[in-house]
Protein backbone atom coordinates (compact mmCIF):
# COMPACT_ATOMS: atom_id res chain seq x y z
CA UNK A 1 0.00 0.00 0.00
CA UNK A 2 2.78 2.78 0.93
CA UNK A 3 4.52 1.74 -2.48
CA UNK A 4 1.38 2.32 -4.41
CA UNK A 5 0.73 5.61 -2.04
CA UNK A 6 3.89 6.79 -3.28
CA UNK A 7 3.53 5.94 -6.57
CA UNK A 8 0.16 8.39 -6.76
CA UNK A 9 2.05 10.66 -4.95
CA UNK A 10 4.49 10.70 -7.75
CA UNK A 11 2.28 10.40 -10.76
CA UNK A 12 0.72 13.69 -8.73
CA UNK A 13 3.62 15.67 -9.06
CA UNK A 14 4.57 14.76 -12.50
CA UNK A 15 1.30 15.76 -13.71
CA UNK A 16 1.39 19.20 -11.42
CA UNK A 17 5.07 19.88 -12.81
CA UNK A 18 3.52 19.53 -16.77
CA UNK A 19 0.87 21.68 -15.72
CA UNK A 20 3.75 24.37 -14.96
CA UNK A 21 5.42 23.97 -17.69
CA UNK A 22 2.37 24.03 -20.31
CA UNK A 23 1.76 27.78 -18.08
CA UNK A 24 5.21 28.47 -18.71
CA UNK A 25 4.43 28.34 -22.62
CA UNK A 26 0.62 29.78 -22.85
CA UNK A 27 -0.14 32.41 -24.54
CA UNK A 28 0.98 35.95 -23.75
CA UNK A 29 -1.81 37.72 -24.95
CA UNK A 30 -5.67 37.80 -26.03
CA UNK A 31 -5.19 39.61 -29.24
CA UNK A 32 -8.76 40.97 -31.09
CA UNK A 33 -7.67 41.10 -34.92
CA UNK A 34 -10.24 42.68 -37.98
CA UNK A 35 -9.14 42.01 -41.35
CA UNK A 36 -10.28 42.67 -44.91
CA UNK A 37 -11.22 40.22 -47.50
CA UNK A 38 -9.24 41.44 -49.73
CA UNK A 39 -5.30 41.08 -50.84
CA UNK A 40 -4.09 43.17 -47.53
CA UNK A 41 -4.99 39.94 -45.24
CA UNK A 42 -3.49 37.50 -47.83
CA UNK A 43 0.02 37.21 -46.29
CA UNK A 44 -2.43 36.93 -42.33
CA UNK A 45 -3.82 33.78 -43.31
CA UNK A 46 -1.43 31.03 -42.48
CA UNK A 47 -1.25 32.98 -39.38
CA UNK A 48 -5.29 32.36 -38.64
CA UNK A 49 -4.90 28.61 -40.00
CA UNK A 50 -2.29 28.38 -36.98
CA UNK A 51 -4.42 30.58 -34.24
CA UNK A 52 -7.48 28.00 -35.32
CA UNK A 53 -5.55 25.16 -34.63
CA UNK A 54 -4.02 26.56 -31.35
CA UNK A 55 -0.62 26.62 -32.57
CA UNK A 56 0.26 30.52 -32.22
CA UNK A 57 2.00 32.10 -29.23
CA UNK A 58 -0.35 34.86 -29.13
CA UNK A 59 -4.01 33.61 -28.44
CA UNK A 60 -6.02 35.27 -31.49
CA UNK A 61 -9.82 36.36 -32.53
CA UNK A 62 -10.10 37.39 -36.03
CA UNK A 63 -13.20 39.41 -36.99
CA UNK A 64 -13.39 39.55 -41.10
CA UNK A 65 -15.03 42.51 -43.27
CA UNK A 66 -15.80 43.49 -46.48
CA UNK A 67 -14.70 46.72 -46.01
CA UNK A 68 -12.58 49.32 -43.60
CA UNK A 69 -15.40 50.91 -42.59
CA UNK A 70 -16.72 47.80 -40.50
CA UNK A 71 -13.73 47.43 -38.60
CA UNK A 72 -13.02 51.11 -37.83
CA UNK A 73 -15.21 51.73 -35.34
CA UNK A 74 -14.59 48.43 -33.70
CA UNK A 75 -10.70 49.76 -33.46
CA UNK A 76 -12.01 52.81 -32.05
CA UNK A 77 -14.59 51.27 -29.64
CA UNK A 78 -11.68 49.56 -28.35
CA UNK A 79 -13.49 46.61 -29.50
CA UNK A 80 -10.61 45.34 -31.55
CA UNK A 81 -6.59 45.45 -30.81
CA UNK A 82 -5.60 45.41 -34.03
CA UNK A 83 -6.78 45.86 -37.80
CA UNK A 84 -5.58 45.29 -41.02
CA UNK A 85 -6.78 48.75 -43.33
CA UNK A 86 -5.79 50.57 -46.37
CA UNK A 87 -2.48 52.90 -45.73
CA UNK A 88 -4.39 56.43 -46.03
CA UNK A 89 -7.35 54.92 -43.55
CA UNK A 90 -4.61 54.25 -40.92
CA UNK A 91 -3.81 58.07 -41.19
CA UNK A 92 -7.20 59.03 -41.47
CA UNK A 93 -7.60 56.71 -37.79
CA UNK A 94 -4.14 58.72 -36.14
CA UNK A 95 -5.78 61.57 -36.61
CA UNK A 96 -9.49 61.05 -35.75
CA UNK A 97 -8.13 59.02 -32.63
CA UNK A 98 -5.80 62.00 -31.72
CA UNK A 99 -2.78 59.86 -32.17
CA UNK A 100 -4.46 56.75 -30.39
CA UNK A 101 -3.70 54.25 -33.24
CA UNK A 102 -0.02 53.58 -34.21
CA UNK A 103 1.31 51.29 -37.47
CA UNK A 104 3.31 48.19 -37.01
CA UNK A 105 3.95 46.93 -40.29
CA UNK A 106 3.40 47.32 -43.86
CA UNK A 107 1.26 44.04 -45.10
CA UNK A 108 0.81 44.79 -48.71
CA UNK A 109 2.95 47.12 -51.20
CA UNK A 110 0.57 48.14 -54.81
CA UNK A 111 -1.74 45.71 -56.22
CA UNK A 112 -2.75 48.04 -59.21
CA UNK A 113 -1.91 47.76 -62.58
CA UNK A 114 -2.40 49.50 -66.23
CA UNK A 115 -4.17 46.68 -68.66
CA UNK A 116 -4.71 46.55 -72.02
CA UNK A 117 -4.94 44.47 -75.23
CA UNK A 118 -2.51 47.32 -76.67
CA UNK A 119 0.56 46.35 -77.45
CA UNK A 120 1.77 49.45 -77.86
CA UNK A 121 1.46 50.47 -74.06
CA UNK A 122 4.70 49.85 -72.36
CA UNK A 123 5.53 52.96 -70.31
CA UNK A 124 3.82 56.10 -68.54
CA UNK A 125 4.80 57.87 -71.71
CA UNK A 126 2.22 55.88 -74.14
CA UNK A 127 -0.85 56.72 -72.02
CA UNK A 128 -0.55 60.61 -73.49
CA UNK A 129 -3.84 60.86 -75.07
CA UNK A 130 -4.94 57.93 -74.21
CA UNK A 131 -8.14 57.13 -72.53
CA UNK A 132 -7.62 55.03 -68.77
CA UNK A 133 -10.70 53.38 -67.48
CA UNK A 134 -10.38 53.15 -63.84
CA UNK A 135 -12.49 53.12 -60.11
CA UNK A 136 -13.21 55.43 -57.41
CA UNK A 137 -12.65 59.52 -58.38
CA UNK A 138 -11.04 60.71 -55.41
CA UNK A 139 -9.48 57.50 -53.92
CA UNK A 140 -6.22 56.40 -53.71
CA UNK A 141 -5.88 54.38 -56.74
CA UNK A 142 -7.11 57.82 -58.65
CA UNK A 143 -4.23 59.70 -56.81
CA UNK A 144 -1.65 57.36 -57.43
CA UNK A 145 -2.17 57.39 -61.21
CA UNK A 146 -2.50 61.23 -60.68
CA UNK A 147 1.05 61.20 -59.16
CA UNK A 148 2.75 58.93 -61.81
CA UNK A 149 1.19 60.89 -64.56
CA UNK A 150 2.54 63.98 -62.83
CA UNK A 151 5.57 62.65 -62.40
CA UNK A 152 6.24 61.90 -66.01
CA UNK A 153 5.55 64.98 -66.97
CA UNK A 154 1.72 64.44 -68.31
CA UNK A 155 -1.02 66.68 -67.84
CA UNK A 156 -3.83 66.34 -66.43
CA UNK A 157 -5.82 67.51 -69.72
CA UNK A 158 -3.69 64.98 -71.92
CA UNK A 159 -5.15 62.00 -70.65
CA UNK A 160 -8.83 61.41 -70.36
CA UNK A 161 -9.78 59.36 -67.51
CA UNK A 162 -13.49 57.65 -67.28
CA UNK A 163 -14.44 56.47 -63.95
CA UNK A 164 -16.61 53.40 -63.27
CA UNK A 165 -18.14 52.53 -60.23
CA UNK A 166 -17.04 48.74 -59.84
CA UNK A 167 -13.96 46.96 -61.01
CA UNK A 168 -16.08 44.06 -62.29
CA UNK A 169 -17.99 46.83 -65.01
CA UNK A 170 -14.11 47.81 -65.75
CA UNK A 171 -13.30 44.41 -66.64
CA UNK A 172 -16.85 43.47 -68.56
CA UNK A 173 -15.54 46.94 -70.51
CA UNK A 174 -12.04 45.64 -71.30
CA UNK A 175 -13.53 41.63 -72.57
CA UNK A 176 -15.95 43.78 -74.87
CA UNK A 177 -13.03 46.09 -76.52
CA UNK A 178 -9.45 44.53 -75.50
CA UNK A 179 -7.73 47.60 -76.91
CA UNK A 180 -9.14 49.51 -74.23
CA UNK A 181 -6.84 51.16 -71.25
CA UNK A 182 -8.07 50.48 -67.82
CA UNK A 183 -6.26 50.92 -63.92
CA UNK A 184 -7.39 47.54 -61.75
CA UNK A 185 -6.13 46.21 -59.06
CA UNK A 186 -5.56 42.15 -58.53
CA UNK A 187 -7.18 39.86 -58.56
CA UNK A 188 -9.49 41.83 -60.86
CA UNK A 189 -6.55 42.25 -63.13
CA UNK A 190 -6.21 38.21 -63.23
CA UNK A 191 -9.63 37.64 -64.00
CA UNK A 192 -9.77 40.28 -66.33
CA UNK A 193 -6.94 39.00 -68.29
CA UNK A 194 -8.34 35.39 -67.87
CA UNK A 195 -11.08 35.97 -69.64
CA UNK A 196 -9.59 37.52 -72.31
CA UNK A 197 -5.95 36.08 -73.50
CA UNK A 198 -5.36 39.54 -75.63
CA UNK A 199 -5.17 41.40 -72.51
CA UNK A 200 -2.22 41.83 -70.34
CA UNK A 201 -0.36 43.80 -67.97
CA UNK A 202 1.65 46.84 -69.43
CA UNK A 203 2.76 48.74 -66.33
CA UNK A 204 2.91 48.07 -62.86
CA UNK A 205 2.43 51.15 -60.78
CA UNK A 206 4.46 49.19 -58.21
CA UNK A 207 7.61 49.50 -60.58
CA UNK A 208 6.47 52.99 -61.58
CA UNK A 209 6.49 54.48 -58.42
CA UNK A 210 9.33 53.24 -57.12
CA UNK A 211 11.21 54.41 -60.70
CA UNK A 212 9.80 57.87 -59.98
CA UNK A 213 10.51 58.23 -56.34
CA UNK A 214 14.41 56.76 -56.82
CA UNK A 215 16.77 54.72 -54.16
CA UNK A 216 15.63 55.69 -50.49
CA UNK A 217 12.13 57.36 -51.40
CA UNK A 218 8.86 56.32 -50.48
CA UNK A 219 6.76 53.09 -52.13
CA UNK A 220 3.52 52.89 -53.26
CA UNK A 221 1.49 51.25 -50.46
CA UNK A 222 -1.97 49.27 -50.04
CA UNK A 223 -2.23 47.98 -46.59
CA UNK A 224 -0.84 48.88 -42.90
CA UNK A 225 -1.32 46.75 -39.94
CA UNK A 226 -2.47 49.00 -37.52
CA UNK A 227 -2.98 48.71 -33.34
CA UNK A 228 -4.47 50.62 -30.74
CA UNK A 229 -1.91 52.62 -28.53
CA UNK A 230 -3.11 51.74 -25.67
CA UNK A 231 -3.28 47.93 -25.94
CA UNK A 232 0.46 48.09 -27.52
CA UNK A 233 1.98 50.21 -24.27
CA UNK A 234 0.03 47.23 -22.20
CA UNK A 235 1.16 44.41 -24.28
CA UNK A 236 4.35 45.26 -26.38
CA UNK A 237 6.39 41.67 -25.77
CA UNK A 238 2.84 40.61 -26.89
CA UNK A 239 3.40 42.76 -30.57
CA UNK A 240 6.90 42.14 -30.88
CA UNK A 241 5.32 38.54 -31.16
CA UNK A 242 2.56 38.75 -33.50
CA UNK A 243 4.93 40.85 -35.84
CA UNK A 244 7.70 37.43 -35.61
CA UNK A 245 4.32 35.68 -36.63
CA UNK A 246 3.08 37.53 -39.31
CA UNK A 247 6.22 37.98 -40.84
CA UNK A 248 6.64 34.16 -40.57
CA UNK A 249 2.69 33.93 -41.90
CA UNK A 250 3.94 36.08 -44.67
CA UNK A 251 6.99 33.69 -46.02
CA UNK A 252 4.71 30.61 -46.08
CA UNK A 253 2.93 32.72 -48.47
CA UNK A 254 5.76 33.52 -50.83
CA UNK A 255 6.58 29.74 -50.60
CA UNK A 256 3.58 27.80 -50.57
CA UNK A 257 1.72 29.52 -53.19
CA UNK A 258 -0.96 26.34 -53.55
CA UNK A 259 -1.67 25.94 -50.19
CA UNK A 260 -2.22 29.61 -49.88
CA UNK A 261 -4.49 29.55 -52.49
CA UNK A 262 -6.75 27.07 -50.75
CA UNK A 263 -6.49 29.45 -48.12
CA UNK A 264 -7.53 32.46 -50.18
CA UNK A 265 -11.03 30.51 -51.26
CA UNK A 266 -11.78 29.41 -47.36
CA UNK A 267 -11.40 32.83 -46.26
CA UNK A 268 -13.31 34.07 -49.36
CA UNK A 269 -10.87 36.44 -50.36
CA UNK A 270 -10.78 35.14 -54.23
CA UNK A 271 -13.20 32.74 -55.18
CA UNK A 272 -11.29 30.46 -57.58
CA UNK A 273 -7.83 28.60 -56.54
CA UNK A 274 -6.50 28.78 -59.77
CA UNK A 275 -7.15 32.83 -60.56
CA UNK A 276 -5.92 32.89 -56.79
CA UNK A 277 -2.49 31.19 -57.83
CA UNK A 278 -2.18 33.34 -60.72
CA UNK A 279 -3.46 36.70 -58.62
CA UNK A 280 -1.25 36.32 -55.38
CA UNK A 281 2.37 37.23 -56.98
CA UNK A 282 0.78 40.15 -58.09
CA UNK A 283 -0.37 41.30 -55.13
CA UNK A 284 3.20 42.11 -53.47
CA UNK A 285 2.37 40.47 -49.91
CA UNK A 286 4.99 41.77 -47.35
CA UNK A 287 5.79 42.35 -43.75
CA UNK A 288 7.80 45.69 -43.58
CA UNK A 289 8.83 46.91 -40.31
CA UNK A 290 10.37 49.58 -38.54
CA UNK A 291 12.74 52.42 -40.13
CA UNK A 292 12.18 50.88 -43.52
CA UNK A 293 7.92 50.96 -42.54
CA UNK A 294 8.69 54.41 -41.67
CA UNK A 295 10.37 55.85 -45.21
CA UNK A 296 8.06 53.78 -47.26
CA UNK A 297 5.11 54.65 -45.51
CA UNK A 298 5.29 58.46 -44.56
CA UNK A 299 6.61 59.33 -48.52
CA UNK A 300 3.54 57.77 -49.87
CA UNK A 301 1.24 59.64 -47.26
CA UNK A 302 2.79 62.73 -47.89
CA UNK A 303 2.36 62.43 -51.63
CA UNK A 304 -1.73 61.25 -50.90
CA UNK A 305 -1.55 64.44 -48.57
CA UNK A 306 -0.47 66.99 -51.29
CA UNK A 307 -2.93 65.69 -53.53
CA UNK A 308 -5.67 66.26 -51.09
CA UNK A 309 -5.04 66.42 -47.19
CA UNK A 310 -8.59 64.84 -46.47
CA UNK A 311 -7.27 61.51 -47.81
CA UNK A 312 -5.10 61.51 -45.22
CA UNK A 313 -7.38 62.75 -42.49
CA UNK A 314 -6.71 66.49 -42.71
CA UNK A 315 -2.76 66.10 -41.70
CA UNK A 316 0.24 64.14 -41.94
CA UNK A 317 0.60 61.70 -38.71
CA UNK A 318 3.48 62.55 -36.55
CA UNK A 319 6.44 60.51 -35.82
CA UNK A 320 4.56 58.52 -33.28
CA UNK A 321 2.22 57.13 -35.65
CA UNK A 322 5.29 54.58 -36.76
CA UNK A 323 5.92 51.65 -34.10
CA UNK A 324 9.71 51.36 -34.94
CA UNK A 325 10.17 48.42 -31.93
CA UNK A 326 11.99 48.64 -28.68
């Protein structure tokens, strides 16, 4: 009886010293995540496979939108930590907030492109007097082709551009008349060209901007990874780990391009693996932090802001809006 007493005894403290351990390795933190359906949560979505299967250091709740104006408010409510959002919204939140929202990381670099069945469109230079088909008057991919068109010189009254109100009309417009000119982002720009094999991509504003804007300036940006001040002065070894995450949820990405296409249909980003194959080295998924967040970032803001400071909230963020790490 004492032998088998001591053996429970044992088995008791075994079982009490795994318990310790598996608190030793829980998670740090109860992070409340929003994130678009769209190519800015792309390079997140290994990162949610892993949070679903409980294999994250960070413990993780991922809300998913449609668009940034169904997880702002959340963000400000205090109802999420963290969002992913367009680059100018993240200003636009700074400054509404009063500097209560800071940016972590750059998640997604351009996605938009010039397309066209015209051969003859190769540079900025062969859009004078063209027609450009394009979304949104007044929104950022409108600036940005503003900028470039600037930038090389073009005026505004040498170009005509036509604005649609959906990127899916845009592409209908381009399978009708190929030889047309249009500004899409992906994955329109891979279904566009999918159902039409005389399109194709001439210019990548990616490329363009960074031409324009030379070694050390800013790059053209789509999405920020943005957090609420407060939660990151409460939980910074907490950040400092979900950025080591997302950066690692970021390479699977650039090397497991079929799985992450799977991933893209479950999350209902892009509906189709294959146009998601084709789309997602397009869409320039990345996880830039720090100084390097901070030059690419604050040049393309500033360029937004010139164009028209309500883009950008009404002012330029301060330095504080850039979480360069401890």
């Amino acid at each position: 009886m004492k032998i088998r007493r001591k053996t429970q005894i044992l088995g008791l403290l075994i079982a009490g010293m795994l318990l310790l351990g598996g608190c030793g390795g829980s998670k740090t933190a109860d992070f409340k995540v929003g994130a678009l359906k769209g190519p800015t949560t792309i390079g997140l979505l290994k990162l949610m496979e892993k949070a679903e299967n409980n294999e994250t250091e960070n413990t993780y709740t991922f809300t998913m939108a449609v668009g940034a104006d169904e997880l702002t408010p959340l963000l400000v409510q205090g109802e999420l930590d963290m969002a992913l959002v367009p680059a100018n919204v993240a200003a636009v939140l700074y400054n509404k907030t009063q500097g209560g929202i800071c940016v972590v990381d750059i998640n997604t670099l351009g996605v938009l492109y010039i397309v066209s069945g015209d051969g003859g469109i190769g540079t900025f230079e062969d859009l004078r007097g063209k027609t450009i088909y394009l979304t949104g008057r007044g929104t950022t991919p409108d600036y940005a082709l503003q900028y470039l068109l600037s930038a090389n010189g073009i005026d505004s009254d040498e170009v005509t551009l036509e604005y649609r109100s959906e990127a899916t009309e845009i592409a209908a417009l381009l399978a009708e008349n190929p030889s047309d000119i249009a500004l899409l982002p992906q994955p329109f720009v891979t279904v566009a060209c999918a159902q039409n094999d005389q399109l194709a991509i001439r210019i990548s504003l990616t490329e363009e901007w960074e031409r324009v804007q030379g070694e050390g300036g800013s790059r053209l940006v789509t999405g920020v990874t943005v957090v609420r001040r407060e939660f990151l002065e409460e939980n910074p070894e907490a950040v400092a780990l979900f950025l080591k995450e997302h950066e690692e949820s970021t390479k699977y990405t650039e090397t497991n391009l079929d799985e992450t296409a799977v991933l893209c249909v479950g999350a209902e980003i892009i509906a189709n693996e294959n146009v998601a194959k084709k789309a997602i080295p397009y869409c320039n998924i990345t996880c830039i932090t720090g100084e390097e967040m901070k030059q690419a970032l604050s040049g393309y803001l500033n360029v937004l802001y010139e164009l028209n400071p309500e883009s950008v909230g009404g002012g330029l963020p301060g330095d504080d809006f850039y979480y360069l790490g401890k």
